[in-house]
PDB file of N, CA and C in Angstrom:
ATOM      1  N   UNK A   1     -81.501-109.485-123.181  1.00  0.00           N
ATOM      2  CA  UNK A   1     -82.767-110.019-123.626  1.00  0.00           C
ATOM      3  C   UNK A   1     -83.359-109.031-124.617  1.00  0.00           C
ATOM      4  N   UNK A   2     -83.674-109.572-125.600  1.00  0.00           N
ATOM      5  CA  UNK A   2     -84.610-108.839-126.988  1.00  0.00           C
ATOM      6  C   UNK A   2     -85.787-108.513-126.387  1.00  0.00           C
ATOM      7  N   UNK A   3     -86.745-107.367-127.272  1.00  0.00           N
ATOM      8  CA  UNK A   3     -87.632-106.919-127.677  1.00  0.00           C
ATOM      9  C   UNK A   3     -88.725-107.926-127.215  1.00  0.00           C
ATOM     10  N   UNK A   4     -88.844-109.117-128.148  1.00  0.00           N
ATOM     11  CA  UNK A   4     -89.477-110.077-127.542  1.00  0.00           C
ATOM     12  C   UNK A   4     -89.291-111.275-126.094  1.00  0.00           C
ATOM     13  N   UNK A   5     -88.568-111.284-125.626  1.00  0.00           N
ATOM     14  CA  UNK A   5     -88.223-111.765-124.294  1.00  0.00           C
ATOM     15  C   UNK A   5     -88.697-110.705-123.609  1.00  0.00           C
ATOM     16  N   UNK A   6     -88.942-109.464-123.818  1.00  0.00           N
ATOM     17  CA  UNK A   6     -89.044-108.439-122.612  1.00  0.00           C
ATOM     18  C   UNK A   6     -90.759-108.611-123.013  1.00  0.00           C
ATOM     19  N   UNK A   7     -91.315-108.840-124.032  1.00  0.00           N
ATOM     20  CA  UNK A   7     -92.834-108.719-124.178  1.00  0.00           C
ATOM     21  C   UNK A   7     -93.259-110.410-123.800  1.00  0.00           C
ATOM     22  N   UNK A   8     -92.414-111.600-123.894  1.00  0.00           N
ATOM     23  CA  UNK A   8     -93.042-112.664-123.715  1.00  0.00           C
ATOM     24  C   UNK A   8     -92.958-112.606-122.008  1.00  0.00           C
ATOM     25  N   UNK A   9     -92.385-111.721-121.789  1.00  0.00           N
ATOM     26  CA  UNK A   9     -91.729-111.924-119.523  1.00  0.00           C
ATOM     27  C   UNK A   9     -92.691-110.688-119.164  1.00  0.00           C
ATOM     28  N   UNK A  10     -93.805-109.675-120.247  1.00  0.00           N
ATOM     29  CA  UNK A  10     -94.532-108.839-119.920  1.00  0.00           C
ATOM     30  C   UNK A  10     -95.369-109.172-118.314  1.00  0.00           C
ATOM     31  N   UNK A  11     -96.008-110.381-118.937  1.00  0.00           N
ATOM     32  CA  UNK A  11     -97.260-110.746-118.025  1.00  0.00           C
ATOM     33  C   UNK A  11     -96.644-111.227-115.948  1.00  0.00           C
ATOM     34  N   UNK A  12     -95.360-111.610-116.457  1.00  0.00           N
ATOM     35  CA  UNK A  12     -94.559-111.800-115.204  1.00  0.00           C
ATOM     36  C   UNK A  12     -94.134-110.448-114.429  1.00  0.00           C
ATOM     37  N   UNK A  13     -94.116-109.056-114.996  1.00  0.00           N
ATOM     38  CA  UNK A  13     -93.735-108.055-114.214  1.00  0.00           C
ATOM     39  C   UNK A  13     -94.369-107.639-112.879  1.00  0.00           C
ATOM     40  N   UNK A  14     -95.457-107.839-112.882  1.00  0.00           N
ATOM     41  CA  UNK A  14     -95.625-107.669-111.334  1.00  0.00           C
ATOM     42  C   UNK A  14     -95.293-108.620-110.105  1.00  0.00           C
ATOM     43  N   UNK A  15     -95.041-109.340-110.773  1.00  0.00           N
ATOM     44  CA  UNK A  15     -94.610-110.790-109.882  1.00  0.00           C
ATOM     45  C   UNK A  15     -93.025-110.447-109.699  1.00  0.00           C
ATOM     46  N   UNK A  16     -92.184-110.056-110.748  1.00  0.00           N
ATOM     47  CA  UNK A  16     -91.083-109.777-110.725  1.00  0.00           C
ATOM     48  C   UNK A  16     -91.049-108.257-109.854  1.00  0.00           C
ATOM     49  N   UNK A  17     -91.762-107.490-109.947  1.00  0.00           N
ATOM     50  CA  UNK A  17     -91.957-106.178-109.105  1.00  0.00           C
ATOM     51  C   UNK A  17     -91.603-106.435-107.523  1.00  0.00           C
ATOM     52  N   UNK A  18     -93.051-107.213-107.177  1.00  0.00           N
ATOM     53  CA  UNK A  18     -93.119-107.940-105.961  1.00  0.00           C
ATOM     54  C   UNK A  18     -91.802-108.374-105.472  1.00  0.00           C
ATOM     55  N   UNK A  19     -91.026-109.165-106.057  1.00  0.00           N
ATOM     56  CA  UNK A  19     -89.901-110.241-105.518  1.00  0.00           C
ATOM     57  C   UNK A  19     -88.918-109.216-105.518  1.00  0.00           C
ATOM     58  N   UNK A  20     -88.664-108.319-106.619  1.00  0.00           N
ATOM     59  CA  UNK A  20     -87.845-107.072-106.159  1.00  0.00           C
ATOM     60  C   UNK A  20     -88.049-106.515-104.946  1.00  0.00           C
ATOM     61  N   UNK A  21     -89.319-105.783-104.786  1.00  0.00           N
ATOM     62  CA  UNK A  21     -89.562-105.347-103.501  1.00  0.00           C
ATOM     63  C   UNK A  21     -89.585-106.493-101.952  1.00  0.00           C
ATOM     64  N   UNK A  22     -89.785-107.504-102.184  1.00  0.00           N
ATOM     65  CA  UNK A  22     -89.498-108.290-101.122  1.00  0.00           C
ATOM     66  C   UNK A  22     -88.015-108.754-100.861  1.00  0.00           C
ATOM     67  N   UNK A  23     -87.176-108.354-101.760  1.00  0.00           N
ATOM     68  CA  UNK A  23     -85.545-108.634-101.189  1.00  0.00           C
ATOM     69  C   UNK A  23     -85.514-107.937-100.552  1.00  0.00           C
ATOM     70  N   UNK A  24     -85.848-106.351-101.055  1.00  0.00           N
ATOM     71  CA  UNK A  24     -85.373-105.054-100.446  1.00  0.00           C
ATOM     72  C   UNK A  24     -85.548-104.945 -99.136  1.00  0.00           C
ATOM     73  N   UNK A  25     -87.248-105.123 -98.506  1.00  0.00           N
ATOM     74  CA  UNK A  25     -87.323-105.496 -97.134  1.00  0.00           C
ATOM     75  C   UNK A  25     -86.474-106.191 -96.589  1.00  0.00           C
ATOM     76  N   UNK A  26     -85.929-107.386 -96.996  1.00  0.00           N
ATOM     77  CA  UNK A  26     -85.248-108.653 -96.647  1.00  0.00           C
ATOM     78  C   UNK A  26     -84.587-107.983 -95.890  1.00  0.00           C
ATOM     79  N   UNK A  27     -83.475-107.370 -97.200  1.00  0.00           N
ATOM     80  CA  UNK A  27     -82.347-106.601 -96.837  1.00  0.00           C
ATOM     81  C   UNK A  27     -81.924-105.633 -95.976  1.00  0.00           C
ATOM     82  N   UNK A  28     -83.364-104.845 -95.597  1.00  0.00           N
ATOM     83  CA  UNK A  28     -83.138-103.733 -94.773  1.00  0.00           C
ATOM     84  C   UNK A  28     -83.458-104.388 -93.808  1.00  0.00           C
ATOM     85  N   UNK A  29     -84.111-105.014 -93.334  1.00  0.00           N
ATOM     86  CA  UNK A  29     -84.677-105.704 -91.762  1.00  0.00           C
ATOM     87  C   UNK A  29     -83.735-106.280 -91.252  1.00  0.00           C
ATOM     88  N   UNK A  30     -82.402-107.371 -92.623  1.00  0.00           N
ATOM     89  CA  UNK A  30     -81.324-107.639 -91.596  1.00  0.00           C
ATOM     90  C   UNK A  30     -80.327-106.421 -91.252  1.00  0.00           C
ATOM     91  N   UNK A  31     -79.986-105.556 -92.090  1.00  0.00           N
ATOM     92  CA  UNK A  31     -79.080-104.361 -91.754  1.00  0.00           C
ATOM     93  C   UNK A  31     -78.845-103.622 -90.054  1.00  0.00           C
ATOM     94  N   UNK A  32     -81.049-103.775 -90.194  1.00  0.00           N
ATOM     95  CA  UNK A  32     -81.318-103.333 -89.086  1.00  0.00           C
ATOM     96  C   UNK A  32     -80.718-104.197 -87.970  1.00  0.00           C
ATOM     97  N   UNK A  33     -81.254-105.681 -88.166  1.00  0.00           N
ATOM     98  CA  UNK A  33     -81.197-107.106 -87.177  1.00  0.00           C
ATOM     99  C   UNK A  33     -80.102-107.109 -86.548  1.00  0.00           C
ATOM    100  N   UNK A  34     -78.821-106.796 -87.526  1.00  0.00           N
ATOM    101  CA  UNK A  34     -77.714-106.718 -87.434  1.00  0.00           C
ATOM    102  C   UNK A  34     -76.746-105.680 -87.050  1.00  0.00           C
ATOM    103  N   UNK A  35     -77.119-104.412 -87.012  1.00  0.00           N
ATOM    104  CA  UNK A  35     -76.313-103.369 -86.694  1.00  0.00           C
ATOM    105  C   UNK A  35     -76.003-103.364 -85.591  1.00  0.00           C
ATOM    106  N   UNK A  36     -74.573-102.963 -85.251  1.00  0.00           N
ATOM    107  CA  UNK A  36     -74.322-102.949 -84.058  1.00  0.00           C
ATOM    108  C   UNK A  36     -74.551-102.275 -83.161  1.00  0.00           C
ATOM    109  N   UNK A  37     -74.593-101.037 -83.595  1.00  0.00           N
ATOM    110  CA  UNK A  37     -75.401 -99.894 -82.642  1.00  0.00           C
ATOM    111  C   UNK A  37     -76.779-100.565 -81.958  1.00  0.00           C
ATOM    112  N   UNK A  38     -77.069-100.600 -82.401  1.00  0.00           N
ATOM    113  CA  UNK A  38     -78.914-100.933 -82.394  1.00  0.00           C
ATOM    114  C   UNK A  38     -78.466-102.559 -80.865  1.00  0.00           C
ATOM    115  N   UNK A  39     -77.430-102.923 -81.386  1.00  0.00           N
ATOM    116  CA  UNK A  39     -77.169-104.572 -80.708  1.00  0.00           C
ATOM    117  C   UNK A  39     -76.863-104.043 -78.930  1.00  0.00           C
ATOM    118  N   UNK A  40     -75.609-103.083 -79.348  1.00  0.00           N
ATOM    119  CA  UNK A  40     -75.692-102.481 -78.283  1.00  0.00           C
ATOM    120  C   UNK A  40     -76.285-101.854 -77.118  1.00  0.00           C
ATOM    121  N   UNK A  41     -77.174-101.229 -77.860  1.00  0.00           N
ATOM    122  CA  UNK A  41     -78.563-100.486 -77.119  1.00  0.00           C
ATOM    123  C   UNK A  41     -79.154-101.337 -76.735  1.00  0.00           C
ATOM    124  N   UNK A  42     -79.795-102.472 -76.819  1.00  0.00           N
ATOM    125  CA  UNK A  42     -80.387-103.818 -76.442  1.00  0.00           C
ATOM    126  C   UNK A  42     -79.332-104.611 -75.508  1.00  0.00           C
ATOM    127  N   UNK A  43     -78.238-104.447 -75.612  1.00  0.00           N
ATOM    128  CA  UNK A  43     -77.355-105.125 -74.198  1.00  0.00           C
ATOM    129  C   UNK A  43     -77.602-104.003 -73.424  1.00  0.00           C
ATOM    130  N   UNK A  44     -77.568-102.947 -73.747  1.00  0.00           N
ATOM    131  CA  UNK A  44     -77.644-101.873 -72.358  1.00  0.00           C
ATOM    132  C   UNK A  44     -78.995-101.985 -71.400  1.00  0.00           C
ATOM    133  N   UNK A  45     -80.050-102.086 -72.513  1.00  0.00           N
ATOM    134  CA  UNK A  45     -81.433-102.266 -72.192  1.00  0.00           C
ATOM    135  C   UNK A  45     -81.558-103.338 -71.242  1.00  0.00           C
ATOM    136  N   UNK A  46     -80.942-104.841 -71.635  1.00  0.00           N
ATOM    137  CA  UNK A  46     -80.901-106.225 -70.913  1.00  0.00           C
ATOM    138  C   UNK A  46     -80.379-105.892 -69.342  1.00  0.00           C
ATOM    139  N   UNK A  47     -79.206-105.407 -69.652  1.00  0.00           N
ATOM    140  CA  UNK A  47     -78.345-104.986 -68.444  1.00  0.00           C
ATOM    141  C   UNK A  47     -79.330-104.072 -67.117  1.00  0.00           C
ATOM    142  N   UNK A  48     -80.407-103.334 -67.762  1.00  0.00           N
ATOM    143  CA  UNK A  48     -80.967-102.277 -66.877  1.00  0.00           C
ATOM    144  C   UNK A  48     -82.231-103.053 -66.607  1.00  0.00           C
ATOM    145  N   UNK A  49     -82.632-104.236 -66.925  1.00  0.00           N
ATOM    146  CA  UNK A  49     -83.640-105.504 -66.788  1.00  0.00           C
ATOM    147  C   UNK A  49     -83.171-106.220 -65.722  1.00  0.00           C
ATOM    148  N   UNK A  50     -82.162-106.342 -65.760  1.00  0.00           N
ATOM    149  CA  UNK A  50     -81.245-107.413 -65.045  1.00  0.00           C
ATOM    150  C   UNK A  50     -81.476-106.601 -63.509  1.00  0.00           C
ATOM    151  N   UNK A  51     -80.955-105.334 -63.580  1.00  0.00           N
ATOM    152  CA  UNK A  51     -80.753-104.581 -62.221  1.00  0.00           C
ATOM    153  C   UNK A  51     -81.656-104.320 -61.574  1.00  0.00           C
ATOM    154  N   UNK A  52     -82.948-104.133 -62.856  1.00  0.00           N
ATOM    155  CA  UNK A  52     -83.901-103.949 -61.880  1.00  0.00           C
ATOM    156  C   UNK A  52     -84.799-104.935 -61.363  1.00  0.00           C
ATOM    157  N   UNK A  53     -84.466-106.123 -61.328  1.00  0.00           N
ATOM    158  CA  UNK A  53     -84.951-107.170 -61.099  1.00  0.00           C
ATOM    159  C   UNK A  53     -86.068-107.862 -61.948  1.00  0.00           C
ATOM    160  N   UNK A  54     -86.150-107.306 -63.100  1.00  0.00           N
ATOM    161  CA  UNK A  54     -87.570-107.342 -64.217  1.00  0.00           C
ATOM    162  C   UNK A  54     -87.275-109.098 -64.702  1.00  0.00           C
ATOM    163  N   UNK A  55     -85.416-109.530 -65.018  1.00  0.00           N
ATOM    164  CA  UNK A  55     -85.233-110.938 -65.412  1.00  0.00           C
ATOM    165  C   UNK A  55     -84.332-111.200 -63.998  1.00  0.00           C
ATOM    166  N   UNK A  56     -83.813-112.438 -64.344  1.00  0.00           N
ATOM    167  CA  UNK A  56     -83.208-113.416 -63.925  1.00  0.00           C
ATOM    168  C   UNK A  56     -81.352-113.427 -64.457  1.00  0.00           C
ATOM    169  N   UNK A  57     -80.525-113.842 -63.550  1.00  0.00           N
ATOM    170  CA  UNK A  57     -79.666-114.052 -64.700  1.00  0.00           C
ATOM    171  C   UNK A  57     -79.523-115.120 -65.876  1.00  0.00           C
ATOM    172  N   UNK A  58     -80.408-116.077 -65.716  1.00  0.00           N
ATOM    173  CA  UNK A  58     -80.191-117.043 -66.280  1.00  0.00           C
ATOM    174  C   UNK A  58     -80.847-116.271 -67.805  1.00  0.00           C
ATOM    175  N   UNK A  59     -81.979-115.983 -67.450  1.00  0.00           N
ATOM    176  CA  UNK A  59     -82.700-115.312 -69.192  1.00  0.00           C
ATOM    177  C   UNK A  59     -82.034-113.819 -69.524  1.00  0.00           C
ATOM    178  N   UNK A  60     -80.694-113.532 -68.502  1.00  0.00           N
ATOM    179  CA  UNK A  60     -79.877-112.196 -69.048  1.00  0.00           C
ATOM    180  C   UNK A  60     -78.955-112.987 -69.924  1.00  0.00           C
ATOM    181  N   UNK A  61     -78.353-114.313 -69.656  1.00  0.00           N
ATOM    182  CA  UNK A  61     -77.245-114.926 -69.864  1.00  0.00           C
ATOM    183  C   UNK A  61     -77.431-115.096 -71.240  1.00  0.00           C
ATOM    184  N   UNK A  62     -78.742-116.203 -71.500  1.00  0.00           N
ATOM    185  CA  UNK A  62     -79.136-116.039 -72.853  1.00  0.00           C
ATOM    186  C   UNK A  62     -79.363-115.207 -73.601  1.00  0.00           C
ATOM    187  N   UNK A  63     -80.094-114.333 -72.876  1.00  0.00           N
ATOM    188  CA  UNK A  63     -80.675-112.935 -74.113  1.00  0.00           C
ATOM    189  C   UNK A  63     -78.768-112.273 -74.831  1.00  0.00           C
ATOM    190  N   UNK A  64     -77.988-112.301 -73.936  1.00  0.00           N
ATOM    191  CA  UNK A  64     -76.813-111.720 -74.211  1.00  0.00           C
ATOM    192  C   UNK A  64     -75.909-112.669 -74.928  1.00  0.00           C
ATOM    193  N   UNK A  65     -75.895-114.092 -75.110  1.00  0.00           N
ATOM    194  CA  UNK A  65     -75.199-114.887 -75.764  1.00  0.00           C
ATOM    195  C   UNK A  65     -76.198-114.728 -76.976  1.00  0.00           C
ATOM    196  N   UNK A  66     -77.432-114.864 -77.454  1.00  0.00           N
ATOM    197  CA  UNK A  66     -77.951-114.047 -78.598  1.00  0.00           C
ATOM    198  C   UNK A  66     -77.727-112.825 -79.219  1.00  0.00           C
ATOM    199  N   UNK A  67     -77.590-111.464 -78.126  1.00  0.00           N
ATOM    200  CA  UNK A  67     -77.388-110.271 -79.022  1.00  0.00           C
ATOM    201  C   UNK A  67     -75.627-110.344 -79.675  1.00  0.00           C
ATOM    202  N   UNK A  68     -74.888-110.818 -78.345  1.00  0.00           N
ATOM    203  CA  UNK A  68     -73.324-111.577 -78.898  1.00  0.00           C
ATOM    204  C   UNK A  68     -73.183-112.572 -80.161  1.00  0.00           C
ATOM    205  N   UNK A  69     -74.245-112.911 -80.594  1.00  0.00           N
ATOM    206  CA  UNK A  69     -73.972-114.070 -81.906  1.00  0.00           C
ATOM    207  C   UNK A  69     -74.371-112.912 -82.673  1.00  0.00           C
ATOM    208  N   UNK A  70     -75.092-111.978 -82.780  1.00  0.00           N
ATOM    209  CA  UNK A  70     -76.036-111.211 -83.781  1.00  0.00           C
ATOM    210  C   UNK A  70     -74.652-110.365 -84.037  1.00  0.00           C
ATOM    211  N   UNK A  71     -73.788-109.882 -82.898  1.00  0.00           N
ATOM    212  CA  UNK A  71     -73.260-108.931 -83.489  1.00  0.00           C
ATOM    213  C   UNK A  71     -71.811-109.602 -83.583  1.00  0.00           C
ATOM    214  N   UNK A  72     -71.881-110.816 -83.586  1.00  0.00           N
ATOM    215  CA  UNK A  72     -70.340-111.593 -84.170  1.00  0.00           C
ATOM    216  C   UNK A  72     -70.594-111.931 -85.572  1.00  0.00           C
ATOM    217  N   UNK A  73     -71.930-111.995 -86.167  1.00  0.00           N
ATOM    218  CA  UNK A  73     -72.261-112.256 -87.452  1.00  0.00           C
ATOM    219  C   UNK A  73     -72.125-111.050 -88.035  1.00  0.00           C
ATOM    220  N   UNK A  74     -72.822-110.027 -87.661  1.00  0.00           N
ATOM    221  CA  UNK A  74     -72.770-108.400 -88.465  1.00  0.00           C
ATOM    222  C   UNK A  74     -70.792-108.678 -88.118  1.00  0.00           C
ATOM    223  N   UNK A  75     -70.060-108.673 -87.399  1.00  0.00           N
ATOM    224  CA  UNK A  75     -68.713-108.295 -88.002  1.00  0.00           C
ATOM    225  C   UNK A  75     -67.630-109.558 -87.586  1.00  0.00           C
ATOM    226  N   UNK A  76     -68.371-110.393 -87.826  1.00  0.00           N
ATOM    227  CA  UNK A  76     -67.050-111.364 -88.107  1.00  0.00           C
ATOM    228  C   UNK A  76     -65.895-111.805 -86.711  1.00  0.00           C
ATOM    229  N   UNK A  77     -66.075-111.043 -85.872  1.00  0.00           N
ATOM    230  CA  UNK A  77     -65.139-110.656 -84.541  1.00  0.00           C
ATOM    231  C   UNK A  77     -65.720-111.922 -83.628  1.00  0.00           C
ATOM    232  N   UNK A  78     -64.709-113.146 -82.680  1.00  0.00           N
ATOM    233  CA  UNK A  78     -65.190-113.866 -81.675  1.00  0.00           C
ATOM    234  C   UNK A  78     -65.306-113.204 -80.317  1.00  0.00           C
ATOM    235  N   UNK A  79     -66.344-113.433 -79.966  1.00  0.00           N
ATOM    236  CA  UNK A  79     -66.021-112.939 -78.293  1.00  0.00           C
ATOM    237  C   UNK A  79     -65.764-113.925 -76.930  1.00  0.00           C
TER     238      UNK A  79
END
């Protein structure tokens, strides 16, 4: 893009700023959503809910067929 495309798209730069910076969040929040470490630590967490009588198995069953989809999406692997 010319000289003038970059001065007629002037008035759009903060808007374009913005939408830059809102992928970036995007991006890092799923990294996070998704890491497996992090997925792990949250089955361990569920697991020590479970024992101590805080859930049920029925809302362990689910919570764990959720963190299991989260971390079959971060790597592709069926369980």
């Amino acid at each position: 893009m010319g000289l003038l495309g970059e001065l007629l798209l002037l008035p759009l730069a903060p808007a374009r700023g913005s939408l830059w910076v809102l992928r970036q969040v995007v991006t890092e929040a799923e990294r996070q959503y998704y890491d497996p470490s992090a997925i792990r630590r949250e089955l361990s967490l569920l697991e020590e809910r479970l024992e101590a009588g805080e859930i049920d198995e029925a809302e362990f069953d689910r919570c764990e067929d959720e963190l299991l989809a989260r971390l079959q999406h971060r790597t592709g692997q069926d369980f």
